[in-house]
C-alpha atoms as a PDB file:
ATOM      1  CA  UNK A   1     -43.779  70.353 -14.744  1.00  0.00           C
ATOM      2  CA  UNK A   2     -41.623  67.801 -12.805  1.00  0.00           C
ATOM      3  CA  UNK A   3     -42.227  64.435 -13.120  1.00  0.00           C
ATOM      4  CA  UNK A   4     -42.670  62.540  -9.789  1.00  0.00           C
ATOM      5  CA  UNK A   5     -41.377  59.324  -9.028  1.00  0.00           C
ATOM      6  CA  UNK A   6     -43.592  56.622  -6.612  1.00  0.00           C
ATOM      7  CA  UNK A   7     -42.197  55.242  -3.460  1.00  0.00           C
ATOM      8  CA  UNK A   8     -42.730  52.073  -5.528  1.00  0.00           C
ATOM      9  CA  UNK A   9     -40.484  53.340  -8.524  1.00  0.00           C
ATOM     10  CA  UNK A  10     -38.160  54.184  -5.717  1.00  0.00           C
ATOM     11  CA  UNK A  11     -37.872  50.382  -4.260  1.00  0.00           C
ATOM     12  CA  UNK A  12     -37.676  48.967  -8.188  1.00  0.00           C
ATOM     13  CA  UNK A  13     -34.411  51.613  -8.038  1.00  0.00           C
ATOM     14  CA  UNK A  14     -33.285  50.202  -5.026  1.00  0.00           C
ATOM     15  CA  UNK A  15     -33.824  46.503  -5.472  1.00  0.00           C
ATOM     16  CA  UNK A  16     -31.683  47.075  -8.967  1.00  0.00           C
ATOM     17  CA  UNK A  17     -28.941  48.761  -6.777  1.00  0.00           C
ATOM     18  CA  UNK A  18     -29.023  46.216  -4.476  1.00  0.00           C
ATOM     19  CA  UNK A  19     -29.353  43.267  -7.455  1.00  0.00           C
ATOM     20  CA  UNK A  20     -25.704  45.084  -9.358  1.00  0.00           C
ATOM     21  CA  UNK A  21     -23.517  45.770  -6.214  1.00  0.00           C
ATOM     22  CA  UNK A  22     -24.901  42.403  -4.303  1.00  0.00           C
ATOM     23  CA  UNK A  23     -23.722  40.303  -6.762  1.00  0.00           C
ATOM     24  CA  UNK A  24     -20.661  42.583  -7.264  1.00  0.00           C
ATOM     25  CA  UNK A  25     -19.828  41.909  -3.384  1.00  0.00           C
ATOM     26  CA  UNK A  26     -20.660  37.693  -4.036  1.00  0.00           C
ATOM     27  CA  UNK A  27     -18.365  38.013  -7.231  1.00  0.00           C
ATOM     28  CA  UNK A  28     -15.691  39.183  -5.272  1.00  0.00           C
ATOM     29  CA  UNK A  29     -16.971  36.630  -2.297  1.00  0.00           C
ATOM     30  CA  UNK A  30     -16.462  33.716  -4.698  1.00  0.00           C
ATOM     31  CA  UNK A  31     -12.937  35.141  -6.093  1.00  0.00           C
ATOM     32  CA  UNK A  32     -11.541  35.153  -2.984  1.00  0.00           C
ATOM     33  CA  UNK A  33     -12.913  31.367  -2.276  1.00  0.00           C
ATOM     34  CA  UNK A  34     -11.396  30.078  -5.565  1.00  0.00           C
ATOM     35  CA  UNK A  35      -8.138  31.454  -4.950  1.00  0.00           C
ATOM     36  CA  UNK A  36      -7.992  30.387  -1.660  1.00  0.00           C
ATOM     37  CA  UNK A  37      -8.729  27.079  -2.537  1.00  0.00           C
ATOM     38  CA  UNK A  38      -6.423  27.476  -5.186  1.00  0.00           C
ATOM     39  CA  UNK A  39      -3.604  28.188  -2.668  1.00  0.00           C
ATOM     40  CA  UNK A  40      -4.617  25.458  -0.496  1.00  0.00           C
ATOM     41  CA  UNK A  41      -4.142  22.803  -3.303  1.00  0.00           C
ATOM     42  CA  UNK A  42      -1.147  24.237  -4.748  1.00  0.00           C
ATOM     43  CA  UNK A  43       0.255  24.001  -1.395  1.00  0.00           C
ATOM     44  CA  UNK A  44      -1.240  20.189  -0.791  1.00  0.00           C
ATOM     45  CA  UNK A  45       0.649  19.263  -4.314  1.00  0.00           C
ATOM     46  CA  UNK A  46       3.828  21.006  -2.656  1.00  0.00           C
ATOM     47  CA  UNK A  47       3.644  19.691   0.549  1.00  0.00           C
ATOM     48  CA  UNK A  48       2.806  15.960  -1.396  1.00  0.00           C
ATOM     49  CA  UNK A  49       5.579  16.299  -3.802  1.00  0.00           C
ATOM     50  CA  UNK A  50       8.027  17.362  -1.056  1.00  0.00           C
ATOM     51  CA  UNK A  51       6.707  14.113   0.439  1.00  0.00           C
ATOM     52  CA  UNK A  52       7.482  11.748  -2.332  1.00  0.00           C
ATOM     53  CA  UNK A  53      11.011  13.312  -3.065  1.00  0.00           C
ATOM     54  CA  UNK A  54      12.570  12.482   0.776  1.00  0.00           C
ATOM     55  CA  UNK A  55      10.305   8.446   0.437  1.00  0.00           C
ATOM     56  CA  UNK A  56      12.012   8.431  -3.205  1.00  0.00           C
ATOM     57  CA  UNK A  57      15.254   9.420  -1.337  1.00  0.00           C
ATOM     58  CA  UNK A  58      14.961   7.319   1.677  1.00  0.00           C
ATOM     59  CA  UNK A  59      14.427   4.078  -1.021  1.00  0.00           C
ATOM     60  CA  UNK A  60      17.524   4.520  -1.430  1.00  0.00           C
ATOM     61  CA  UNK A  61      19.619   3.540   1.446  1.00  0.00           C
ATOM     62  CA  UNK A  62      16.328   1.221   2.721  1.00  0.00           C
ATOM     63  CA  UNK A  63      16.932  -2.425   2.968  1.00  0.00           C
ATOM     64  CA  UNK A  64      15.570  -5.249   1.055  1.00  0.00           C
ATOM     65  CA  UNK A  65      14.297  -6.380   4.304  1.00  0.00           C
ATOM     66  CA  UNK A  66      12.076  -4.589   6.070  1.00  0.00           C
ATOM     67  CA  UNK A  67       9.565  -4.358   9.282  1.00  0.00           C
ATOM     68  CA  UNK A  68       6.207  -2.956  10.194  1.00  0.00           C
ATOM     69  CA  UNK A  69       7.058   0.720  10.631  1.00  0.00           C
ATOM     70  CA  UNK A  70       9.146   1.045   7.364  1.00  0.00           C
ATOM     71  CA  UNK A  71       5.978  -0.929   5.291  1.00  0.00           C
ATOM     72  CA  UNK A  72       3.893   1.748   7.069  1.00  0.00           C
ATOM     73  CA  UNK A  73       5.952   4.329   5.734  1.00  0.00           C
ATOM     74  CA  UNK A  74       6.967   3.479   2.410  1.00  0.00           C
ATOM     75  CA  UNK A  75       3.413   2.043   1.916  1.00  0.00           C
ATOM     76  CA  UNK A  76       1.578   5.303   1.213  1.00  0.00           C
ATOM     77  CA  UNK A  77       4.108   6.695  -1.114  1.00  0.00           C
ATOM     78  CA  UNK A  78       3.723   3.282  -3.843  1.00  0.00           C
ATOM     79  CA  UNK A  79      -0.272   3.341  -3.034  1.00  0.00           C
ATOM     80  CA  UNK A  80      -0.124   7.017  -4.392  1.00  0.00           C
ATOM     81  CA  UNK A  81       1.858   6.436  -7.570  1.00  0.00           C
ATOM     82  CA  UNK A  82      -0.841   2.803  -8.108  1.00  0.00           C
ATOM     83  CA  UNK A  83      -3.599   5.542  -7.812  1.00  0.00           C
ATOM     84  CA  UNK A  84      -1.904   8.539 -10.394  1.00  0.00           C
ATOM     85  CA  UNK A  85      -0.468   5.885 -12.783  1.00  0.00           C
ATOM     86  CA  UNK A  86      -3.434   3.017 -12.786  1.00  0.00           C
ATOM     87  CA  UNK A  87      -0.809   0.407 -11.654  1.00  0.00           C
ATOM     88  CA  UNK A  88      -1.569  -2.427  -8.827  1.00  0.00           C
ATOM     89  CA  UNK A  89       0.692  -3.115  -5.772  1.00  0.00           C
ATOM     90  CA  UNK A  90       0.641  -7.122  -4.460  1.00  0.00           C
ATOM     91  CA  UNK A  91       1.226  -8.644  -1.044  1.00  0.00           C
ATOM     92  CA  UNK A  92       2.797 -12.248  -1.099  1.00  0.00           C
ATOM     93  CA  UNK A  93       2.156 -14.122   2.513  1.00  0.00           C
ATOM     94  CA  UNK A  94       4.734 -17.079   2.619  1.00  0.00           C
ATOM     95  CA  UNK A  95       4.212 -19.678   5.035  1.00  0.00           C
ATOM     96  CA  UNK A  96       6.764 -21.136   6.003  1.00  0.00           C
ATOM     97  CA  UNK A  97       5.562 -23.948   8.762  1.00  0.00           C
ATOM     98  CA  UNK A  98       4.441 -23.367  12.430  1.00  0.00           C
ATOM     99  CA  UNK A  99       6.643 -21.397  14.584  1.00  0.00           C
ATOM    100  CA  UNK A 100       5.540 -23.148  17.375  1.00  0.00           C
ATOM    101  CA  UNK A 101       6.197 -26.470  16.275  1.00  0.00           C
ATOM    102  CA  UNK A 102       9.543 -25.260  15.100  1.00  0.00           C
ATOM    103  CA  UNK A 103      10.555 -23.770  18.218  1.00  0.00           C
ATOM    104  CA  UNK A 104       9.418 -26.853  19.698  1.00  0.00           C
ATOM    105  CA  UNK A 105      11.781 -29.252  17.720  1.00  0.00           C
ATOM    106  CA  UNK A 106      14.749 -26.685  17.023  1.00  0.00           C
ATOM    107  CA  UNK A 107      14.743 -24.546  20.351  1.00  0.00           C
ATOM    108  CA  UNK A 108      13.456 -20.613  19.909  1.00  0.00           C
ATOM    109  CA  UNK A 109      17.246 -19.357  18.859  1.00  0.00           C
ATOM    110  CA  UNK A 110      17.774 -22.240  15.914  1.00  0.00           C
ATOM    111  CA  UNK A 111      13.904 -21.556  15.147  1.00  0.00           C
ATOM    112  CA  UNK A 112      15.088 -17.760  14.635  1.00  0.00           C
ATOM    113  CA  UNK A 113      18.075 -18.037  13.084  1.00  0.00           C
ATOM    114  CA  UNK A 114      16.089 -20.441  10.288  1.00  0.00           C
ATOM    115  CA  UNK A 115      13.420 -17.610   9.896  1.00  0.00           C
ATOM    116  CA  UNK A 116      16.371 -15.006   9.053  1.00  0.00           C
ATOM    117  CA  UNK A 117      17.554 -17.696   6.397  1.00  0.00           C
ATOM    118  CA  UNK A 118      14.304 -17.640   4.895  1.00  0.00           C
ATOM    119  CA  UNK A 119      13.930 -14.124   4.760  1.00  0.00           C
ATOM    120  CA  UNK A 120      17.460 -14.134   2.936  1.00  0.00           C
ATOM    121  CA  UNK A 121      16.368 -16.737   0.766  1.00  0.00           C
ATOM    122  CA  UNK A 122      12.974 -14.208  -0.412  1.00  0.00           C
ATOM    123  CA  UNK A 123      15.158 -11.108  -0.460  1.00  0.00           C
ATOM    124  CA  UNK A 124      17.527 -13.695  -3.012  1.00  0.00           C
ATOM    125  CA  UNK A 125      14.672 -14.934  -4.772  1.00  0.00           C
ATOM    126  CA  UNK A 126      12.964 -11.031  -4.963  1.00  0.00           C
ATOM    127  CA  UNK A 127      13.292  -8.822  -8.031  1.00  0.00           C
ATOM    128  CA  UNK A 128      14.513  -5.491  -8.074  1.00  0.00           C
ATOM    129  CA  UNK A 129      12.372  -2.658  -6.122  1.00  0.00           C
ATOM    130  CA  UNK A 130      10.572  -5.511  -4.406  1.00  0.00           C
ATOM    131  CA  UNK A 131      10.690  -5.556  -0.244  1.00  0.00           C
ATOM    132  CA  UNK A 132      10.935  -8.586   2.319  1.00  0.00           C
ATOM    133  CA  UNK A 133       8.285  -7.502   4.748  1.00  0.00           C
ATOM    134  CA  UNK A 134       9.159  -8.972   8.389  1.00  0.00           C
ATOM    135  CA  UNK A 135       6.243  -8.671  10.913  1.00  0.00           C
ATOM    136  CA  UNK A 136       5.492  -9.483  14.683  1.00  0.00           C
ATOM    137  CA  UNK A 137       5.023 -12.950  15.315  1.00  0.00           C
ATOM    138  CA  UNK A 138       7.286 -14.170  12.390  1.00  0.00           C
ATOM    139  CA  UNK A 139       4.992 -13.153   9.344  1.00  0.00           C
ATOM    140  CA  UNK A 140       6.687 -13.066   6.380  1.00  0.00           C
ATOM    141  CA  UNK A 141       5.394 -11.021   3.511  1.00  0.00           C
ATOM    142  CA  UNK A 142       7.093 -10.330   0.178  1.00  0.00           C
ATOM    143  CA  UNK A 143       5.903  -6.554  -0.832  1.00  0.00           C
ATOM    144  CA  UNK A 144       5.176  -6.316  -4.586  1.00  0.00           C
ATOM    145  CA  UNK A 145       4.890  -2.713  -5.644  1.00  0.00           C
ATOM    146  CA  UNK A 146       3.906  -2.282  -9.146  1.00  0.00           C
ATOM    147  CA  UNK A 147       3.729  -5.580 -11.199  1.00  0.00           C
ATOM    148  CA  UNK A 148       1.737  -5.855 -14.934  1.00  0.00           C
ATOM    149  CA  UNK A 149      -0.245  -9.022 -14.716  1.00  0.00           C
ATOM    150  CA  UNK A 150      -0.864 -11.713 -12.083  1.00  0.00           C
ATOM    151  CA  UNK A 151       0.808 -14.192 -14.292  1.00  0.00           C
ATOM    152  CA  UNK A 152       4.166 -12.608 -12.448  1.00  0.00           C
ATOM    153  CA  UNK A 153       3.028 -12.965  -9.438  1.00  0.00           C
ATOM    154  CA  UNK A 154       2.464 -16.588 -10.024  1.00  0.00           C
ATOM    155  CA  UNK A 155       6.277 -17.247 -11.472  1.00  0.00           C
ATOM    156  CA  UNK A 156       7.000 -15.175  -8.527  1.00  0.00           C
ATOM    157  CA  UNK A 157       5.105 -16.918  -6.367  1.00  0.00           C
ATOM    158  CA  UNK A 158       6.309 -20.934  -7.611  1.00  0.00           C
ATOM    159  CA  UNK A 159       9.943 -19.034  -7.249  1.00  0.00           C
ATOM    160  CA  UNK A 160       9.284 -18.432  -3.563  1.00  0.00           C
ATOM    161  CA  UNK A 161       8.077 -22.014  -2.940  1.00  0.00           C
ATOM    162  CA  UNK A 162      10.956 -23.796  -4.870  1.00  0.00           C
ATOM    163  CA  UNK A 163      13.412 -21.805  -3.025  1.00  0.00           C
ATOM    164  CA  UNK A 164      12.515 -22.373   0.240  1.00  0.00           C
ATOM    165  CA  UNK A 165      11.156 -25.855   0.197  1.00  0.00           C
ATOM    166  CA  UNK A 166      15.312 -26.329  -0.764  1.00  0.00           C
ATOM    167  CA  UNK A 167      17.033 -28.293   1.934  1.00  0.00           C
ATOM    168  CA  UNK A 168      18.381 -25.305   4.190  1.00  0.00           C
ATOM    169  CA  UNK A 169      21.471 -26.380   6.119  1.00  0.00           C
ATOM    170  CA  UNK A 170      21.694 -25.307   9.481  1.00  0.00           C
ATOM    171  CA  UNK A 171      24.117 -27.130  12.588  1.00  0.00           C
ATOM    172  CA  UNK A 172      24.312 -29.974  10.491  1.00  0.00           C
ATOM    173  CA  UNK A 173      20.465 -30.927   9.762  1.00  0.00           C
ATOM    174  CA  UNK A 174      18.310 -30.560   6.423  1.00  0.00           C
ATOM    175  CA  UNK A 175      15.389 -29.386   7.282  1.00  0.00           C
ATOM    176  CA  UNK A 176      12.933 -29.657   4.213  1.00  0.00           C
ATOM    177  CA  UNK A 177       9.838 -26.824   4.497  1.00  0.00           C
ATOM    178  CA  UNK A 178       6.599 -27.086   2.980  1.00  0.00           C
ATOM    179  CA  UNK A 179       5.453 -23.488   2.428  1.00  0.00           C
ATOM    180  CA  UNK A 180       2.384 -21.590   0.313  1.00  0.00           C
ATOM    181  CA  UNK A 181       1.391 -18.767  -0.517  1.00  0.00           C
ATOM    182  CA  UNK A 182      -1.223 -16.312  -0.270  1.00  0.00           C
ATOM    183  CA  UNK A 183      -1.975 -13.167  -2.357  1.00  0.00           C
ATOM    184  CA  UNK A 184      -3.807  -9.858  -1.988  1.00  0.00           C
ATOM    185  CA  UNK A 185      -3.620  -7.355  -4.627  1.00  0.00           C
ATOM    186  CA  UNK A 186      -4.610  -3.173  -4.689  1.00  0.00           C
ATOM    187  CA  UNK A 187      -6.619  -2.064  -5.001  1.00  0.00           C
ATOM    188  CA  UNK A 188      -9.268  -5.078  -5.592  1.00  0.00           C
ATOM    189  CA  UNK A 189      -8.900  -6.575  -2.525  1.00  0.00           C
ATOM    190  CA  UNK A 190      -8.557  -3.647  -0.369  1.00  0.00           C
ATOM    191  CA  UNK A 191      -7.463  -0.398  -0.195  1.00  0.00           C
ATOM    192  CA  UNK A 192      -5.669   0.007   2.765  1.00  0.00           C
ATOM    193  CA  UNK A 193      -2.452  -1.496   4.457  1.00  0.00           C
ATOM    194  CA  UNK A 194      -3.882  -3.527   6.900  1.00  0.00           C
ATOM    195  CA  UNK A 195      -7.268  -4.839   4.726  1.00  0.00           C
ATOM    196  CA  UNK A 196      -4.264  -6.194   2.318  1.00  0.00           C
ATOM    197  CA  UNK A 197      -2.133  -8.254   4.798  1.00  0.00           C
ATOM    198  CA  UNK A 198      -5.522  -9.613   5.977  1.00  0.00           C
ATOM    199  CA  UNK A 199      -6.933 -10.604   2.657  1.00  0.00           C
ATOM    200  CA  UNK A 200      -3.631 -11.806   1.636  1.00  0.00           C
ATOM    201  CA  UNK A 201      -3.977 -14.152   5.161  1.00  0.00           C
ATOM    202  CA  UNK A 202      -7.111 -15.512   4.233  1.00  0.00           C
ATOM    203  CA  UNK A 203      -6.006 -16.377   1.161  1.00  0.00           C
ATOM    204  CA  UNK A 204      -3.030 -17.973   2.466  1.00  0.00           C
ATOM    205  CA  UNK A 205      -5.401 -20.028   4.417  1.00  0.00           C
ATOM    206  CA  UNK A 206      -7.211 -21.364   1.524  1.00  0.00           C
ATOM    207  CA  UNK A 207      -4.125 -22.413   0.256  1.00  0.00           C
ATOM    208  CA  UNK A 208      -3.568 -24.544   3.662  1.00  0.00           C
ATOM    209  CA  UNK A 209      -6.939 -26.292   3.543  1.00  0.00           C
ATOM    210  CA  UNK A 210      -6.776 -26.920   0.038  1.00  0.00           C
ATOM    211  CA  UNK A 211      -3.328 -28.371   0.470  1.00  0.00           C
ATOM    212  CA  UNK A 212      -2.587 -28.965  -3.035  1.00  0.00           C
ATOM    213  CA  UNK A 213      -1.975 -25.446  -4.340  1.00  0.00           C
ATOM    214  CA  UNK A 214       0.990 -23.767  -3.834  1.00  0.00           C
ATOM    215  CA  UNK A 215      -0.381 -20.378  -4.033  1.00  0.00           C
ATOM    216  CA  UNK A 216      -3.648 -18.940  -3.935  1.00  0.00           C
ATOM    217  CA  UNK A 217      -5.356 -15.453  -4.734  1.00  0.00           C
ATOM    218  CA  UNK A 218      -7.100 -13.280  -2.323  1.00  0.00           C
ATOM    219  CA  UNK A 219     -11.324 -12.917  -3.912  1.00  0.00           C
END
């Protein structure tokens, strides 16, 4: 005599079917996710390491002074090594005197033709790999990209004073400059371009109301 099987035996049957090729289907669901996510950061470390090659390249033939746009630029590429290699990248502010009072007592073309000698003077006084930053409205910046402790950046820092404080000859005057500097260092005091040139500011500024330090760290 045949055996018969209950419409509940019958759902058990189908629930297992369901269970095995369901989680077949999600299997294959999930495969497909991981290797497209696989792609997609294969291609992100392409598309990155195509991106460091032509910055690595374009170091090259960059000069040891540079402006806003090339910081921008070049920025990214040294904030990504800082982050793969645990390293630290430093901004130097150097202040060099009021502008305005300088334009006032030299005229504005003596008053820029000072401010190029004093970037030549921190390109001369910069070590190798190191950039002269230049920004709008005559900030000067000294872009430290990988340095070990901030014991160098306060040699670096006493360099950039001596040297420009020198007696720098121009149409027959000596003009003597009192300049400080301010420091900002990745990523403790911020993590982005423009959080580091403002920390490196304010500490600048501490440095001008203190008024007996020649250099002073961003907190």
């Amino acid at each position: 005599m045949r055996k018969k099987t209950s419409h509940r035996g019958l759902d058990d049957i189908g629930r297992a079917w369901g269970w095995l090729f369901g989680n077949r289907s999600n299997r294959r669901v999930e495969r497909v996710q991981i290797e497209t996510a696989e792609k997609q950061i294969a291609g992100s470390i392409e598309d990155e390491q195509k991106l460091m090659k032509k910055v690595q390249e374009d170091l090259l033939t960059l000069s040891p002074l540079i402006d806003r746009t090339e910081l921008e630029r070049i920025f990214p590429f040294f904030k990504t090594k800082a982050d793969r290699y645990g390293m630290r990248i430093a901004f130097l502010n150097v202040f060099v005197g009021d502008c305005e009072k300088m334009n006032h007592m030299l005229g504005q073309k003596d008053c820029e033709n000072l401010l190029n000698q004093i970037c030549d003077k921190i390109v001369s006084l910069s070590r190798k790999d190191e950039f002269a930053v230049k920004l709008d409205g005559n900030e000067l910046y000294l872009f430290v990209p990988f340095f070990q402790t901030e014991e160098e950046l306060c040699l670096l820092s006493e360099r950039l004073v001596k040297g420009i404080e020198e007696a720098i000859q121009m149409e027959g005057r000596n003009l003597s400059l009192s300049s400080r500097v301010g420091i900002s260092i990745y990523p403790k005091n911020g993590k982005t371009l423009d959080k580091l040139l403002t920390a490196a500011n304010k500490a600048l500024q501490k440095a001008d109301d203190a008024n007996k330090r020649l250099y002073y760290f961003a907190i």
